[in-house]
N, C-alpha and C. Protein backbone atom coordinates (compact mmCIF):
# COMPACT_ATOMS: atom_id res chain seq x y z
N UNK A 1 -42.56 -47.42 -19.90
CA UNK A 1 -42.78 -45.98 -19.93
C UNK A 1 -42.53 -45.34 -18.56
N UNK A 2 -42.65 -46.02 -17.77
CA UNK A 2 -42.28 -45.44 -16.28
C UNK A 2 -40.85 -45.19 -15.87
N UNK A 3 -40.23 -46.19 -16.16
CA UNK A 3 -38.67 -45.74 -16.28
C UNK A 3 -38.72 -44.73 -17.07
N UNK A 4 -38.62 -44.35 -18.28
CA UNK A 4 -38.32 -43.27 -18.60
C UNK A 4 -38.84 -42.00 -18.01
N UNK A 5 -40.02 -41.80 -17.97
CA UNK A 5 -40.51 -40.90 -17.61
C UNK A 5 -39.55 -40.28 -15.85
N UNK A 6 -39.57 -41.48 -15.15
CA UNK A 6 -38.32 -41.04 -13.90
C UNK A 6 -37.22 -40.28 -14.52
N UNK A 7 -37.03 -40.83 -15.10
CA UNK A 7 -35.08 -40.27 -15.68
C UNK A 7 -35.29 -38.55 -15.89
N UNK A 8 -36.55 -38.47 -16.85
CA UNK A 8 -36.84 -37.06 -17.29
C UNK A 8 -37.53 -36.19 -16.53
N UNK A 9 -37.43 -37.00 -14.94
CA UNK A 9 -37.85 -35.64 -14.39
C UNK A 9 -36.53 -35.57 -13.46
N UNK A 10 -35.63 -35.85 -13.48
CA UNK A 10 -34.41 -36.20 -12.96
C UNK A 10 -33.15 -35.05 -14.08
N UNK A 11 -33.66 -34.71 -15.41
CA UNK A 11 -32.87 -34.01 -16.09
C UNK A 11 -32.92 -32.53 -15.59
N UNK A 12 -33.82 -32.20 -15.20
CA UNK A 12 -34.11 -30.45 -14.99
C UNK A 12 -32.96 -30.53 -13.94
N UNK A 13 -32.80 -31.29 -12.99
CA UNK A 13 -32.01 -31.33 -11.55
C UNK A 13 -30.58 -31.32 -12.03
N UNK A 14 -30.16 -32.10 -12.62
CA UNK A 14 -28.99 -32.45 -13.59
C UNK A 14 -28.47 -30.91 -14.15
N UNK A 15 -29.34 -30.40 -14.81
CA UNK A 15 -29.17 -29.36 -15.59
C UNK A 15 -28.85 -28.29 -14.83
N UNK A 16 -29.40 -28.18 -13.40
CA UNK A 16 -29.42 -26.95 -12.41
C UNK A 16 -28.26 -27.14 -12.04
N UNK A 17 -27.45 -28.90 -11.81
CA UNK A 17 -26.52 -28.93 -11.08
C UNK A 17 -25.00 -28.55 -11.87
N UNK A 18 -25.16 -28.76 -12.99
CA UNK A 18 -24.56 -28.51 -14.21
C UNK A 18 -24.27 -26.55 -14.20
N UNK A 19 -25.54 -25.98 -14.55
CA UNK A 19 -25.20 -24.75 -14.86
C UNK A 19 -24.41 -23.89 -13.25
N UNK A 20 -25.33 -24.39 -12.13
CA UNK A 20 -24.59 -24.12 -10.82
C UNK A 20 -23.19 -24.29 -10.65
N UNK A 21 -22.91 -25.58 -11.09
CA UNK A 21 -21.02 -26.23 -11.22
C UNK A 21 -20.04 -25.13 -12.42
N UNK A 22 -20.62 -24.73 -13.16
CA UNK A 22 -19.75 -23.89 -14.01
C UNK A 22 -19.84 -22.07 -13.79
N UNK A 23 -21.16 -21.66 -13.06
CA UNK A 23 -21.48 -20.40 -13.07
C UNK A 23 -20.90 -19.72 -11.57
N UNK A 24 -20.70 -20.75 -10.69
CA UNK A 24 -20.68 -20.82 -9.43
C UNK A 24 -19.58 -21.30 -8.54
N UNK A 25 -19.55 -22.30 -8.44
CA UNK A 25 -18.36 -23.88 -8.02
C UNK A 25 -16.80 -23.47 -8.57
N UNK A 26 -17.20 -23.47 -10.16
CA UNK A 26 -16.16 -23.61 -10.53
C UNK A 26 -14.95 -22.44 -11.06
N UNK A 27 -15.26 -20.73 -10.64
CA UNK A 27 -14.94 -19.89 -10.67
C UNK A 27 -14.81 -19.79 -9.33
N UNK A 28 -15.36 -20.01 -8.45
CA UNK A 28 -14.73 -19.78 -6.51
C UNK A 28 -13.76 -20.69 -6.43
N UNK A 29 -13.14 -21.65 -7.08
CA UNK A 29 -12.38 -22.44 -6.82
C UNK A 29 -11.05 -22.19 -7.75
N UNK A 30 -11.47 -21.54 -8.63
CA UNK A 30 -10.37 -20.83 -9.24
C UNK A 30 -9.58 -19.37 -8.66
N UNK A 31 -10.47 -18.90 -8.33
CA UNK A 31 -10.30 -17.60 -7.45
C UNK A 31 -9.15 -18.12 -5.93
N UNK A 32 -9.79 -19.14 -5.44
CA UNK A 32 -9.16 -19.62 -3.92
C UNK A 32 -7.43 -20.52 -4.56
N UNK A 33 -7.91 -21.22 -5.69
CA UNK A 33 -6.48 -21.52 -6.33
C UNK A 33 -5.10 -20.32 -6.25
N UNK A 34 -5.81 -18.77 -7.18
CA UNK A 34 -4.80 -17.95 -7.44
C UNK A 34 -4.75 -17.56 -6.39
N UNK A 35 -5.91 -17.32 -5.29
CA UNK A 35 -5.24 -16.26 -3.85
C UNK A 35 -4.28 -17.31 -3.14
N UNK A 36 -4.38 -18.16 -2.52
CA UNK A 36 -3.47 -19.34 -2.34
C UNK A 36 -2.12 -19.04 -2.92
N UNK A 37 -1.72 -19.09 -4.09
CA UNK A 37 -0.51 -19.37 -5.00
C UNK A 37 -0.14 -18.17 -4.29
N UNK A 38 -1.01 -16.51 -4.13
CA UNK A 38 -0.30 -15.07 -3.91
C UNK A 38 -0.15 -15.19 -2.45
N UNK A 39 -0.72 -16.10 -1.95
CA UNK A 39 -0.30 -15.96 -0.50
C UNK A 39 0.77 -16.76 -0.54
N UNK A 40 1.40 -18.01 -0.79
CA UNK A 40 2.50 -18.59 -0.97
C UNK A 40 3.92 -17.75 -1.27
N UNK A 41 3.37 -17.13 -2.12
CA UNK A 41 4.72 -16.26 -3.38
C UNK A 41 4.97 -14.95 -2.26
N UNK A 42 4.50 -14.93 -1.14
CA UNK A 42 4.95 -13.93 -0.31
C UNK A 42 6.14 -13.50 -0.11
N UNK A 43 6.95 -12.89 -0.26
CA UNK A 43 8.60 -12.28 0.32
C UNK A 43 8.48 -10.95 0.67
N UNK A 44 9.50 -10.53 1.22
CA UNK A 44 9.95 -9.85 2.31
C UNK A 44 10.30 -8.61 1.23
N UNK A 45 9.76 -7.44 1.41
CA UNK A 45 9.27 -5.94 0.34
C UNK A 45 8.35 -6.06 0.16
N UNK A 46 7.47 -7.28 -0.28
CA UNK A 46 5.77 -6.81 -0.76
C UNK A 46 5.39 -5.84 -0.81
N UNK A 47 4.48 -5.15 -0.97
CA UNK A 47 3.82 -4.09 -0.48
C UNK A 47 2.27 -4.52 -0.54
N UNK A 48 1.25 -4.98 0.38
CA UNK A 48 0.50 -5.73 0.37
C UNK A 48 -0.71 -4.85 1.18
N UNK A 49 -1.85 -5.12 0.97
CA UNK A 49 -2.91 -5.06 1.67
C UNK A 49 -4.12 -6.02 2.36
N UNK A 50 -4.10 -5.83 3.45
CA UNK A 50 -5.04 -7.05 4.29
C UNK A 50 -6.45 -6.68 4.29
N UNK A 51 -7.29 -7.78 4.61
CA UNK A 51 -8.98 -7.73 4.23
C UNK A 51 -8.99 -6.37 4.91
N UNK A 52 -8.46 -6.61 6.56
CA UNK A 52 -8.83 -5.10 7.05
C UNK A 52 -8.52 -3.56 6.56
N UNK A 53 -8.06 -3.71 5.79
CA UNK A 53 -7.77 -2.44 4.69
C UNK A 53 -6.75 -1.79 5.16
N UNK A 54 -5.35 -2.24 5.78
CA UNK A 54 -4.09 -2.10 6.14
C UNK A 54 -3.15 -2.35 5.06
N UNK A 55 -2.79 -1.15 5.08
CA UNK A 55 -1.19 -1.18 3.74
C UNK A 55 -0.14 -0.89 3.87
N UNK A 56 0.67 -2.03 3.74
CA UNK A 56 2.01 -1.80 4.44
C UNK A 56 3.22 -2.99 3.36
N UNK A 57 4.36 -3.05 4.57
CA UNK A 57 5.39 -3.60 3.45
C UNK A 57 5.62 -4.76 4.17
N UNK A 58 6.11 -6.06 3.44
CA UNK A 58 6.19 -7.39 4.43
C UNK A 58 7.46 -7.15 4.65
N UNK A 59 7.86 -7.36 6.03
CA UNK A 59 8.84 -6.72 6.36
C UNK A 59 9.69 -8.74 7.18
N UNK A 60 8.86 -9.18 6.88
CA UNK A 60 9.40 -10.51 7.67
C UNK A 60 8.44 -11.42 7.46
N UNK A 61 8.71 -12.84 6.98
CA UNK A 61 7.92 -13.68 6.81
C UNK A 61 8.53 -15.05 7.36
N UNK A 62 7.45 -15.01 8.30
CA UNK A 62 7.33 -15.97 9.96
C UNK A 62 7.30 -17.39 9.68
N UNK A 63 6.75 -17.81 10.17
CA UNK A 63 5.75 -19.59 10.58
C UNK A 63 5.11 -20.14 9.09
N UNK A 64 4.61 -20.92 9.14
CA UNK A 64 3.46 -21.72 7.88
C UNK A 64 2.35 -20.38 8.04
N UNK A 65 1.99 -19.59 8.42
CA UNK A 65 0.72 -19.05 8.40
C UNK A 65 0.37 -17.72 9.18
N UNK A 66 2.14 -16.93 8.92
CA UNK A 66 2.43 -15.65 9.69
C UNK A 66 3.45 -14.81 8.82
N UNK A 67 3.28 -13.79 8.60
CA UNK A 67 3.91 -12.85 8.26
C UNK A 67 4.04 -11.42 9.40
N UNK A 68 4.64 -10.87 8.97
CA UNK A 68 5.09 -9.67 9.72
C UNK A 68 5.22 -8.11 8.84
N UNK A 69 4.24 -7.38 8.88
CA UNK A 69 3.86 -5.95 7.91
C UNK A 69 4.48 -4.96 9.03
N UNK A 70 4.91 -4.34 8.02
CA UNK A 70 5.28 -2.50 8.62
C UNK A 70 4.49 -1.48 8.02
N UNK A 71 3.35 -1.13 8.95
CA UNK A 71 2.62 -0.35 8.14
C UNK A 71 2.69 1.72 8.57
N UNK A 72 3.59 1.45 9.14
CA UNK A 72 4.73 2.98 9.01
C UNK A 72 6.03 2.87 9.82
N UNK A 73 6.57 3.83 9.72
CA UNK A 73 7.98 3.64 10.30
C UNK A 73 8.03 2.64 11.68
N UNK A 74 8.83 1.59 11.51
CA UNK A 74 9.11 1.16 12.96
C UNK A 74 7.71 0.94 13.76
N UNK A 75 6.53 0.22 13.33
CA UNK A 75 5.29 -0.27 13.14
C UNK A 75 5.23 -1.12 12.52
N UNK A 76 5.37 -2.38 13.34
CA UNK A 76 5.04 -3.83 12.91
C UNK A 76 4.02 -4.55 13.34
N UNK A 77 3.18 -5.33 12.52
CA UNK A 77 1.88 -5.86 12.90
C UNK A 77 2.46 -7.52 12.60
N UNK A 78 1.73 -8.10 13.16
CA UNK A 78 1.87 -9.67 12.36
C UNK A 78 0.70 -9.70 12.00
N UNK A 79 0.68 -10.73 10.95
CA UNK A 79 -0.83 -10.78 9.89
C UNK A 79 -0.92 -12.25 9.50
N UNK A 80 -2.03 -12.80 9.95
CA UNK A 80 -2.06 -13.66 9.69
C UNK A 80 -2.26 -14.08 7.94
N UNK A 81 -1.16 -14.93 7.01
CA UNK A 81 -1.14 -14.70 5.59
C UNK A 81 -2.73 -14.74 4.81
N UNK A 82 -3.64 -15.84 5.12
CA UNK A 82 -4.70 -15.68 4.93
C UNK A 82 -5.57 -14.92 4.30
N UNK A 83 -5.52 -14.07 5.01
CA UNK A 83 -6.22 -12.23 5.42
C UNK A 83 -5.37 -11.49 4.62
N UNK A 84 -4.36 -11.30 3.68
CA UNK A 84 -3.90 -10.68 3.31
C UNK A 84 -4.61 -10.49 1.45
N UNK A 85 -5.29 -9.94 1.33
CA UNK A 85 -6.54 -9.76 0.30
C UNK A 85 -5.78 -9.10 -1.22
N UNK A 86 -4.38 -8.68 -1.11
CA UNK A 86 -4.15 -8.19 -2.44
C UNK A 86 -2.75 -7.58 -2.24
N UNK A 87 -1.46 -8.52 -3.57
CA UNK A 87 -0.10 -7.56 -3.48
C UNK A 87 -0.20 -6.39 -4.38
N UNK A 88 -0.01 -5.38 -3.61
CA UNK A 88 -0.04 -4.13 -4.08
C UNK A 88 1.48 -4.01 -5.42
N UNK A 89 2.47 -3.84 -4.88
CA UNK A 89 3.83 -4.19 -5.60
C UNK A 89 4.80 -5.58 -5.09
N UNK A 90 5.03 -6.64 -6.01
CA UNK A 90 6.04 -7.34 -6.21
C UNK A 90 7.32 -6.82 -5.98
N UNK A 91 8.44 -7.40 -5.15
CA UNK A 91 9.55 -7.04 -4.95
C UNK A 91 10.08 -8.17 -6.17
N UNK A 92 11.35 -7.78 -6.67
CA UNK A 92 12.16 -8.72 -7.63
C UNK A 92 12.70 -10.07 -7.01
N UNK A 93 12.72 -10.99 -7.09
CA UNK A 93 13.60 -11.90 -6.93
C UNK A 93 14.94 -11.35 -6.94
N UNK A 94 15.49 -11.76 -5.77
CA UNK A 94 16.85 -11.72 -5.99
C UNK A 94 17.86 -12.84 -7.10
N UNK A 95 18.79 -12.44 -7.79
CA UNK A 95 19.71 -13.13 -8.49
C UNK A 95 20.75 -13.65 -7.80
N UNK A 96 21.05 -14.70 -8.04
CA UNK A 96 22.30 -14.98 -7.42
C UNK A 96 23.30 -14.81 -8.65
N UNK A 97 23.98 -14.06 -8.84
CA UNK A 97 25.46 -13.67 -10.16
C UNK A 97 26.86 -14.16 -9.42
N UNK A 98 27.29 -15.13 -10.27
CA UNK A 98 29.03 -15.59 -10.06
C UNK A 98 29.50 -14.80 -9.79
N UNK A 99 30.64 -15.27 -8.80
CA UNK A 99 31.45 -13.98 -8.71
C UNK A 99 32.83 -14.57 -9.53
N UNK A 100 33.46 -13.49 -10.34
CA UNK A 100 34.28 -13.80 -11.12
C UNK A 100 36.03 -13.95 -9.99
């Protein structure tokens, strides 16, 4: 009876760690997945905004972990990609078309 009784006070903990891992854990890690992927998919037009609440266009994309924003005429910032909190507009992929 003593073994068991351990185990079952060992379930409430289980259970906390359980509802914590799905309510908590496992939605911040989904969130850091997609910002990741949008910081990757970066190119040059973006139109993007940084944590610091700067909106501008990626006008050049640098190093592993640098970009370059124009956030008005002939006003260039570098930004570290990171920090860059949301793409405002997607530029198209360019096509490459045969030339006949």
């Amino acid at each position: 009876m003593e073994g068991g009784s351990a185990f079952a006070q060992f379930i409430p903990l289980i259970l906390i760690f359980a509802i914590m891992y799905f309510l908590l854990i496992r939605p911040q890690q989904r969130k850091l997945k997609a910002h990741r992927a949008m910081v990757e998919n970066l190119r040059r037009g973006d139109q993007v905004v940084t944590q610091g609440g700067l909106i501008g266009k990626v006008s050049k994309v640098k190093d592993d972990d640098e970009i370059e924003v124009e956030v008005a005429a002939n006003i260039k910032v570098r930004v570290v990609k990171s920090t860059i909190a949301q793409v405002v507009s997607k530029t198209e992929p360019a096509v490459d078309t045969p030339k006949a």
